[in-house]
Protein backbone atom coordinates (compact mmCIF):
# COMPACT_ATOMS: atom_id res chain seq x y z
CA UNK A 1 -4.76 -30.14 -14.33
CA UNK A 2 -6.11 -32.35 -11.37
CA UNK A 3 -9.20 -31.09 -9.12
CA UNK A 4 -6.61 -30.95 -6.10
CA UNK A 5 -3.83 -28.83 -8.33
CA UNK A 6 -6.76 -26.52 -9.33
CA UNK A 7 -8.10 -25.94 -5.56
CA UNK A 8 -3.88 -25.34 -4.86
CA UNK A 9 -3.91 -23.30 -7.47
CA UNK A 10 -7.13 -21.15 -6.28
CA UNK A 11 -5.67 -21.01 -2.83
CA UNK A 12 -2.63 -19.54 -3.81
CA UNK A 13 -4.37 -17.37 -5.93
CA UNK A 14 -6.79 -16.52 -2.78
CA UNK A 15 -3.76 -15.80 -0.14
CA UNK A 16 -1.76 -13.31 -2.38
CA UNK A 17 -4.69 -11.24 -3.30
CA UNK A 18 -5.23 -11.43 0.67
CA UNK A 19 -1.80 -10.20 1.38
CA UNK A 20 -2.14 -7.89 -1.57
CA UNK A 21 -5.00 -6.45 0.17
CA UNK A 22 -3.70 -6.00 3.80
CA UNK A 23 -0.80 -4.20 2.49
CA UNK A 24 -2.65 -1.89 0.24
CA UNK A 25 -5.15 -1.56 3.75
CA UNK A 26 -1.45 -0.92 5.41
CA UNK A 27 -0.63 2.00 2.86
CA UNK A 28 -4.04 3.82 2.84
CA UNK A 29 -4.30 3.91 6.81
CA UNK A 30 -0.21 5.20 6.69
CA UNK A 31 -1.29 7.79 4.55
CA UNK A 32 -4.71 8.70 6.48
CA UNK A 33 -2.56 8.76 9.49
CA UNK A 34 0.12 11.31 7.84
CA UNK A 35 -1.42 13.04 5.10
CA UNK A 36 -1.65 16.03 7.12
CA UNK A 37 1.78 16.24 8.43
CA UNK A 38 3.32 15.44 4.77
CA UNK A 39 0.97 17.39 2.88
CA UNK A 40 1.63 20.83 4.93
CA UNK A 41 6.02 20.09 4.54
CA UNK A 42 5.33 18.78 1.36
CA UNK A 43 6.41 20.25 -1.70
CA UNK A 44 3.77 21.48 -4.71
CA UNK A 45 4.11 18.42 -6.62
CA UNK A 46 3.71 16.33 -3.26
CA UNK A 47 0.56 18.20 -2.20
CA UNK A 48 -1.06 17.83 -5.64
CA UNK A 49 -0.42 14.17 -5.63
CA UNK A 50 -2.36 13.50 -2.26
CA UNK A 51 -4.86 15.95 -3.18
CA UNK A 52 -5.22 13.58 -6.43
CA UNK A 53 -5.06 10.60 -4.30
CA UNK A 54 -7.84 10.75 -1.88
CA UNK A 55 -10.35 13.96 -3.83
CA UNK A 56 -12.57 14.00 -6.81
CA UNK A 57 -15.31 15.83 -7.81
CA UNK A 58 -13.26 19.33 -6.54
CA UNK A 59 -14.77 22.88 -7.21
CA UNK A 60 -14.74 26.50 -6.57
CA UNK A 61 -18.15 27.72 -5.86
CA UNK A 62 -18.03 31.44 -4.72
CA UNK A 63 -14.45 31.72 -3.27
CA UNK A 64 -15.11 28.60 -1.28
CA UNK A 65 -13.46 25.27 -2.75
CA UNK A 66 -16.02 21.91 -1.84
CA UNK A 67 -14.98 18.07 -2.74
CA UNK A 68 -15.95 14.68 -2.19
CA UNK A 69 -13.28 12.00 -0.95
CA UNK A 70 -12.84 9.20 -3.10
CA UNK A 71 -13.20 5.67 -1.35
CA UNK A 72 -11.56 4.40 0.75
CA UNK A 73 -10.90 7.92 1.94
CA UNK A 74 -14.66 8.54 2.53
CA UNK A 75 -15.34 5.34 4.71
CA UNK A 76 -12.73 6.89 6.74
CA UNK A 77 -13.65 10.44 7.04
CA UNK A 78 -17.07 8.85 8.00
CA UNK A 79 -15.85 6.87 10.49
CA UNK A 80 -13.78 8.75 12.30
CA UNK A 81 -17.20 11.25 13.11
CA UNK A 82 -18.55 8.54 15.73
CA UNK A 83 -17.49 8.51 19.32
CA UNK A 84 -15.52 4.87 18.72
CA UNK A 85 -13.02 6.91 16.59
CA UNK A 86 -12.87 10.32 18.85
CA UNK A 87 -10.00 10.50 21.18
């Protein structure tokens, strides 16, 4: 393989995983966006799945349940505590 059909071949390579990316970007912010609203018409197996999805680390410490949120979920609960994000 030529130096110019290896560079083609690592742009390619380059612009799906970008695409890849902004539509797995697309999915997470749909799902920030409406995780609430699905999650409380949701069905068991619906609410476990997004519980799965976006907490680890869950536990039960005196009647009161505590978890982390698993990345990208975290950058996002972070971000939306400054003013930028506050309606």
């Amino acid at each position: 393989m030529s130096q110019r059909q290896d560079l083609a071949h690592q742009i390619d390579a380059y612009a799906k995983a970008n695409t890849n990316f902004y539509e797995t970007a697309e999915l997470i912010l749909k799902l920030a966006v409406n995780a609430e609203k699905v999650f409380l018409h949701g069905d068991t197996e619906v609410r476990r799945n997004i519980l799965k999805l976006v907490l680890w680390n869950c536990t039960l410490t005196s009647g009161k349940p505590h978890w982390e949120y698993k990345k990208p979920f975290a950058e996002l609960v972070e971000g939306s505590k400054t003013a930028i994000w506050q309606p």
